[in-house]
Protein backbone atom coordinates (compact mmCIF):
# COMPACT_ATOMS: atom_id res chain seq x y z
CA UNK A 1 19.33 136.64 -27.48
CA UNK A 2 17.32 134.99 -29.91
CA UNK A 3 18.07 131.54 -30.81
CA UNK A 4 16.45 129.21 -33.63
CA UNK A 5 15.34 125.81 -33.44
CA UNK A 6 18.39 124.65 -35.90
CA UNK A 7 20.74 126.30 -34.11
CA UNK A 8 19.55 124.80 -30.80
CA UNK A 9 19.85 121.59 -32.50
CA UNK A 10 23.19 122.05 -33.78
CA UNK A 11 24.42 122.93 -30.68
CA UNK A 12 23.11 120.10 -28.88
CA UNK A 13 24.96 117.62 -30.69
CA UNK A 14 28.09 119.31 -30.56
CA UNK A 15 27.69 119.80 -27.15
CA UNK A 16 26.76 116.13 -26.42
CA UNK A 17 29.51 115.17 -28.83
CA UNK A 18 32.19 117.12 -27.64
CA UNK A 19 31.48 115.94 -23.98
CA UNK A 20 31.52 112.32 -24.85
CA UNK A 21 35.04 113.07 -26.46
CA UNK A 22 36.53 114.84 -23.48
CA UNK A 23 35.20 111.63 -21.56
CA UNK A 24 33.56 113.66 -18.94
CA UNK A 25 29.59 113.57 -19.26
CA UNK A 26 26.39 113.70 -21.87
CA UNK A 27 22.93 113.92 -21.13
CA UNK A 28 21.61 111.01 -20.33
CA UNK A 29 20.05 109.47 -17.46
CA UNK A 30 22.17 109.87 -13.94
CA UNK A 31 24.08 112.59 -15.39
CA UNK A 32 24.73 115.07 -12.53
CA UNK A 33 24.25 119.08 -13.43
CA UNK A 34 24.92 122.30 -11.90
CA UNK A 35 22.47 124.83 -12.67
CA UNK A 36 23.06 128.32 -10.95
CA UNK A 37 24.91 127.11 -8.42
CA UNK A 38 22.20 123.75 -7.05
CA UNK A 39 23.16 120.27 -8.72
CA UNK A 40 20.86 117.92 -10.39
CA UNK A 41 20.50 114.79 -11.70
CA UNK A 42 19.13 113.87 -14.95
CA UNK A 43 16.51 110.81 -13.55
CA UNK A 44 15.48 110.35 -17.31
CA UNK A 45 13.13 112.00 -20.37
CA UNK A 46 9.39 111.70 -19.58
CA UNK A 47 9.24 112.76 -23.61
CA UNK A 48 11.11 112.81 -26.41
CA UNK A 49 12.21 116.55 -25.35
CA UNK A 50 11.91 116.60 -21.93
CA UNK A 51 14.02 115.84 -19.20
CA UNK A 52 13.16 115.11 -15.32
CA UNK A 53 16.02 116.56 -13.20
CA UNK A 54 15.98 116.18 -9.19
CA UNK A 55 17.39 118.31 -6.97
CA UNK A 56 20.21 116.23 -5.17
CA UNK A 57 19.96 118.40 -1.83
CA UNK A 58 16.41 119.24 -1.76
CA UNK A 59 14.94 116.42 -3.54
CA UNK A 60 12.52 118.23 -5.80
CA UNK A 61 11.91 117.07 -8.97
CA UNK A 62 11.59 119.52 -11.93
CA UNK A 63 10.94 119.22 -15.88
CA UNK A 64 13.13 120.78 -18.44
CA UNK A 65 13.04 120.82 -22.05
CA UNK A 66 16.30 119.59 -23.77
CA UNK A 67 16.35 123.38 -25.77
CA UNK A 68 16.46 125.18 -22.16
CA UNK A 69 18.91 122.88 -20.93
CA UNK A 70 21.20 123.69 -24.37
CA UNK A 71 20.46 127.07 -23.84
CA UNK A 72 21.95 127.42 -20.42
CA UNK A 73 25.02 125.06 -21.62
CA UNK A 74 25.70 127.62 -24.01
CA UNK A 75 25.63 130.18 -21.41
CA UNK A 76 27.53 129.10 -18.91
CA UNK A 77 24.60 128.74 -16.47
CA UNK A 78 24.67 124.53 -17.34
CA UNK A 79 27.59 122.94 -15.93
CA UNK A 80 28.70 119.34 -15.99
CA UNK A 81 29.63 118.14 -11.84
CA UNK A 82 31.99 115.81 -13.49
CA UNK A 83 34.21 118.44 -15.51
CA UNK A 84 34.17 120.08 -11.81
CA UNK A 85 35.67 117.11 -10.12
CA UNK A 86 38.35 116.65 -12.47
CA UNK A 87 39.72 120.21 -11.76
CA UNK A 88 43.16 120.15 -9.74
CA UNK A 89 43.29 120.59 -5.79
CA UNK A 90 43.57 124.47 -6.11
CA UNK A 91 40.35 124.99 -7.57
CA UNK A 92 38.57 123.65 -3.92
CA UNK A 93 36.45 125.69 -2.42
CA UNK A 94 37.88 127.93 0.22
CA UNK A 95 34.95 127.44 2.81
CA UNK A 96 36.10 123.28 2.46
CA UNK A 97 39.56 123.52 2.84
CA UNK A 98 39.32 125.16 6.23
CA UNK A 99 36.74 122.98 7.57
CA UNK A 100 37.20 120.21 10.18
CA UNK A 101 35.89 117.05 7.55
CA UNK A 102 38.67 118.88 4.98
CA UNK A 103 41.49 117.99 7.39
CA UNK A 104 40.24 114.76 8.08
CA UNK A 105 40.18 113.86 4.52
CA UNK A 106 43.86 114.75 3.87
CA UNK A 107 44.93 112.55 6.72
CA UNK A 108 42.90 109.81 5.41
CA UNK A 109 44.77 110.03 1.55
CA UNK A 110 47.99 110.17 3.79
CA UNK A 111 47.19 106.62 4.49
CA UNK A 112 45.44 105.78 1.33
CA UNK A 113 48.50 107.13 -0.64
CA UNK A 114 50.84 104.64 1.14
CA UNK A 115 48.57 101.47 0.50
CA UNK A 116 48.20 102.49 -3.25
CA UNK A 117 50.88 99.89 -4.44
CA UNK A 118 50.61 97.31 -1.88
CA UNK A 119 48.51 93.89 -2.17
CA UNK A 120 45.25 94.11 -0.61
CA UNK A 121 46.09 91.80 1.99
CA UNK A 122 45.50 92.16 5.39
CA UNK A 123 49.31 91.98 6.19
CA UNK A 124 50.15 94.71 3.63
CA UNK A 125 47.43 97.33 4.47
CA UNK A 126 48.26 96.72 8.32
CA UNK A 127 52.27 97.30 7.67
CA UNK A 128 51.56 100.25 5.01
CA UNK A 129 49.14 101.74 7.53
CA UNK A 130 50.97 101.71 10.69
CA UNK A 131 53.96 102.97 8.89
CA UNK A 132 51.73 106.26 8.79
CA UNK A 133 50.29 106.06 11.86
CA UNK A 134 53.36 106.10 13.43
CA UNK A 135 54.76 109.38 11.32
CA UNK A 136 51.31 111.03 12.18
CA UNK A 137 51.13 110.35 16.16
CA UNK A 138 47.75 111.66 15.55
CA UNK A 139 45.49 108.99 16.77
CA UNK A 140 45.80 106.61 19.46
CA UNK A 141 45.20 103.59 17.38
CA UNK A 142 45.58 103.31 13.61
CA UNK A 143 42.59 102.62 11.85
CA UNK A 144 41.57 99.18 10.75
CA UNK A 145 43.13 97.41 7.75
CA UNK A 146 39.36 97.12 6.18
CA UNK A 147 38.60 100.95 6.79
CA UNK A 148 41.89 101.62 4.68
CA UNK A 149 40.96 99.71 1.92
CA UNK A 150 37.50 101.35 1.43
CA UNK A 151 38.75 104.48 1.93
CA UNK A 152 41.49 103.27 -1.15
CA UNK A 153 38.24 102.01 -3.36
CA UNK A 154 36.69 104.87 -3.17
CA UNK A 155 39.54 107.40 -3.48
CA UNK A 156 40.31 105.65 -6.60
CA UNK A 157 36.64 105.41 -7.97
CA UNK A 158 36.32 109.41 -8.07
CA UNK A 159 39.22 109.56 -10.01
CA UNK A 160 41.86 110.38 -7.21
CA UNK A 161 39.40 113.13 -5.89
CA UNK A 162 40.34 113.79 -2.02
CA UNK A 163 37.07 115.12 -1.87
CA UNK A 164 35.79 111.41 -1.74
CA UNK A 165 37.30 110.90 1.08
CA UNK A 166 35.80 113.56 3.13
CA UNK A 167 33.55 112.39 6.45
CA UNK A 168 30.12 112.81 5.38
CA UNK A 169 28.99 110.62 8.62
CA UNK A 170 26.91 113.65 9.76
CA UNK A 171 24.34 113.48 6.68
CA UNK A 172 23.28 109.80 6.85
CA UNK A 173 19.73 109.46 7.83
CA UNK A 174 16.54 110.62 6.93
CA UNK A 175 15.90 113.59 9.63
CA UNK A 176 12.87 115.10 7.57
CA UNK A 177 10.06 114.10 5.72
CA UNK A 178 10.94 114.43 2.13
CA UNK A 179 7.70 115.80 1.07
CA UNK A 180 4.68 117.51 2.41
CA UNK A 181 1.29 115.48 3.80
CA UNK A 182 -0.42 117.44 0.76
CA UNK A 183 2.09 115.66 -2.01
CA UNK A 184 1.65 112.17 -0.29
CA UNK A 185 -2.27 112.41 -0.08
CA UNK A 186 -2.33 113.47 -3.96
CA UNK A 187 -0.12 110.56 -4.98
CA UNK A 188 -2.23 108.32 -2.44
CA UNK A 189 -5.41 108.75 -4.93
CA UNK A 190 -3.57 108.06 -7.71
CA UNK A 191 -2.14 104.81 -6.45
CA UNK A 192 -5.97 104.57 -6.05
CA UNK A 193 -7.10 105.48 -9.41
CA UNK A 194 -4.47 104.26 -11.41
CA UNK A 195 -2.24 101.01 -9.88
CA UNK A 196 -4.89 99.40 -7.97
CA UNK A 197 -7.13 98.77 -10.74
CA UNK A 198 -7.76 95.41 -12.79
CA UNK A 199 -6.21 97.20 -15.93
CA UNK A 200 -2.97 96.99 -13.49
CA UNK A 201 -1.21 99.91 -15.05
CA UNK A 202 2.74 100.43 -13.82
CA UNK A 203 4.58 102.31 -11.12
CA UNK A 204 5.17 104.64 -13.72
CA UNK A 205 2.03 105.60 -15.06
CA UNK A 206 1.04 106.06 -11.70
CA UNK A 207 4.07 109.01 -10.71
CA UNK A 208 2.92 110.87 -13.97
CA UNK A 209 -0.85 110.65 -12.94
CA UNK A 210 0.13 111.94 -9.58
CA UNK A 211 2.73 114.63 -10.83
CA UNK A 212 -0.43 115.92 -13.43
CA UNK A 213 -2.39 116.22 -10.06
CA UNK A 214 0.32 117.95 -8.07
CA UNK A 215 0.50 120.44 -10.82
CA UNK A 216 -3.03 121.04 -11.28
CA UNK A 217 -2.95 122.12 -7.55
CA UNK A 218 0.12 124.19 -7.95
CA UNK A 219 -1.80 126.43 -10.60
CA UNK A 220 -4.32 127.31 -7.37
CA UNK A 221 -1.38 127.85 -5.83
CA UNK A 222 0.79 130.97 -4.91
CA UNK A 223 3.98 130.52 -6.26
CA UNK A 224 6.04 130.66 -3.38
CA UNK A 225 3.81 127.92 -2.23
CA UNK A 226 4.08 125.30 -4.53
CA UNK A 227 4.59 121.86 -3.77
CA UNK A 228 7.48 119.60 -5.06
CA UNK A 229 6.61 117.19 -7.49
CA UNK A 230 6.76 113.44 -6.27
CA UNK A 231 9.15 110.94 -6.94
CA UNK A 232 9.36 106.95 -7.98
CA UNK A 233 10.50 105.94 -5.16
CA UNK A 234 7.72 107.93 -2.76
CA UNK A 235 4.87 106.03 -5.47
CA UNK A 236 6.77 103.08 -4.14
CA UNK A 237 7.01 103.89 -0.75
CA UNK A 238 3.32 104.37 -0.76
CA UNK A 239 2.54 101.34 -2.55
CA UNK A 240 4.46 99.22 -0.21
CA UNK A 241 2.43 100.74 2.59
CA UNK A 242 -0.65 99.12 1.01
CA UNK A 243 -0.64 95.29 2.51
CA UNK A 244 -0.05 92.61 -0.26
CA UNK A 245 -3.20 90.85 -0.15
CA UNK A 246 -5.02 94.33 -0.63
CA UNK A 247 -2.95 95.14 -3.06
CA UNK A 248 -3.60 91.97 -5.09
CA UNK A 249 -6.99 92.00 -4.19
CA UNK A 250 -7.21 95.28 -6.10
CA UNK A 251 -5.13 93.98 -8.94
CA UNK A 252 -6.43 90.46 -9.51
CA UNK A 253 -9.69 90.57 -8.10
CA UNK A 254 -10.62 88.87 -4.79
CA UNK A 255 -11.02 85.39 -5.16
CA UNK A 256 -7.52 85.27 -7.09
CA UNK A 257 -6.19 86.98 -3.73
CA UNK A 258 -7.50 84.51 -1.43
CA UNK A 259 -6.04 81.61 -3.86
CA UNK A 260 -2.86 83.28 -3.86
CA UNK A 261 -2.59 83.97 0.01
CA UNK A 262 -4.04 80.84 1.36
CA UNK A 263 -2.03 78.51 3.32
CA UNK A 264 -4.47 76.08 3.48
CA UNK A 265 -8.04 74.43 2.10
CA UNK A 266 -10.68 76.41 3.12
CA UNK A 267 -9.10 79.86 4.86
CA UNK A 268 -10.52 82.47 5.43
CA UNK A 269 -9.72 86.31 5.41
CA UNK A 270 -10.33 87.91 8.75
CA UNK A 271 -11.76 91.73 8.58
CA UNK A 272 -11.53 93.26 12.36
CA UNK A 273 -9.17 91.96 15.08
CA UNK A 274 -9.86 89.12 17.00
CA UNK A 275 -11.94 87.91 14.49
CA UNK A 276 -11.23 84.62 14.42
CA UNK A 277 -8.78 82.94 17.13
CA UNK A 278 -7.62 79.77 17.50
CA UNK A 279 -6.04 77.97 20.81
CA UNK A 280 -3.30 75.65 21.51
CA UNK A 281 -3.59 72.45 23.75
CA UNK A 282 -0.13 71.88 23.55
CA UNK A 283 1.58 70.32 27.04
CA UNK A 284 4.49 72.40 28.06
CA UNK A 285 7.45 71.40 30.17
CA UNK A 286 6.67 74.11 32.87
CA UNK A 287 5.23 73.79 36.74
CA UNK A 288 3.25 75.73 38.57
CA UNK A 289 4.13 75.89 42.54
CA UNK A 290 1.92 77.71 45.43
CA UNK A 291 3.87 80.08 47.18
CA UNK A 292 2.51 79.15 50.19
CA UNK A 293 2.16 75.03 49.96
CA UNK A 294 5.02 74.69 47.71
CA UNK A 295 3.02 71.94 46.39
């Protein structure tokens, strides 16, 4: 299908136009996509036609120019996660609705459905929730008032969405390092070359000079073997790494570091351990007794 750069543009403002009518999304930055079945979200345009999308199960971060992304809207393969959401309870997936977490979650709007008109008191949310616990008999205590009310907060925050409300306990923590040693090293030397210099350039200008040198290696690269692109917050990871004085050092020069970090008149910055030590005369309130004399 051949498409021309007018039409493309015509159809991106009725598409972001008729989405902001419905109430339901736009591009713009945290925007979350589905794209051939994996969901995105828009992070922000690193131009003034390109978007950086990120992968919300993998992590990776990839570029798109706003004509593909129109292009695909048109198609069907672009879908707003929102429009999703607001489907009715039929349209859940089958594989959900028969898992453990599923029947979890519709016990949980059981009791959220019963505190929805009451006062957010402790003495209301107990009285509202026990009334269910004692209909369910499933449990051998009800759960707390507090637990109740932030399962309410959020149920109501997805726009009554039982989905929200699903156990998602088994996903928290970071099991896996995000990105290879290959993609931190690259983004090491340009936290190197570009942030800890006396021109003090931003976080920002660093993650595009170290996404430029994650791409150059990806062209000497098999395809299948490409490496992700990084992220702001692995720049700031690494940066954070770096110790402040060293950092500031870098920045500022030296001498401003040591006026910055000094406690006192006349410190000075040790280089190796043990370097400089210092020793306390203080008296403590202790004894020492011989085992033997007691004395």
């Amino acid at each position: 299908m051949m498409w021309t750069s007018q039409f493309v543009q015509a159809l991106g403002s009725f598409a972001v136009e008729e989405i902001s009518k419905m109430g339901i999304s736009a591009f713009q930055q945290n925007t979350r996509l589905r794209i051939e079945g994996s969901e995105y979200v828009l992070l922000g345009k690193i131009s003034d036609s390109c978007w950086q999308l990120e992968n919300t199960t993998t992590k990776r971060i990839l570029e798109f120019e706003q004509d593909r992304l129109l292009r695909m809207f048109a198609e069907g393969k672009l879908t707003f996660v929102s429009r999703e959401h607001k489907g009715p309870l039929t349209n859940l997936q089958t594989q959900v609705s028969s898992s453990p977490a599923w029947e979890i979650a519709k016990l949980r709007r059981m009791y959220v459905l019963a505190v929805l008109g009451v006062p957010n008191t402790r003495r209301a949310l107990e009285q509202a929730t026990r009334e269910v616990w004692e209909k369910s008999g499933r449990s051998a205590k009800p759960p707390g008032y507090v637990t109740v009310y932030r399962w309410k907060r959020r149920y109501i925050s997805s726009g009554n969405d039982v989905r929200a409300l699903m156990d998602n306990s088994g996903k928290k923590g970071n099991r896996a390092r995000r990105c290879p040693q290959e993609v931190a090293e690259l983004c090491r030397q340009s936290i190197s070359a570009v942030f800890l210099t006396r021109e003090r350039k931003t976080l920002q200008q660093t993650l595009e000079n170290a996404i430029l040198k994650v791409q150059r290696e990806n062209q000497l690269r098999p395809a299948d073997m490409a490496l992700p692109l990084p992220g702001r917050r692995l720049i700031k990871r690494l940066i954070d790494e770096i110790p402040a004085f060293d950092r500031y050092s870098a920045r500022y020069g030296h001498q401003a570091a040591l006026k910055c970090f000094r406690s006192v008149t006349g410190h000075a910055a040790a280089q190796v351990p043990l370097e400089r030590a210092e020793i306390d005369h203080t008296i403590l309130d202790l004894f020492g007794v011989d085992d033997s004399k007691r004395c």
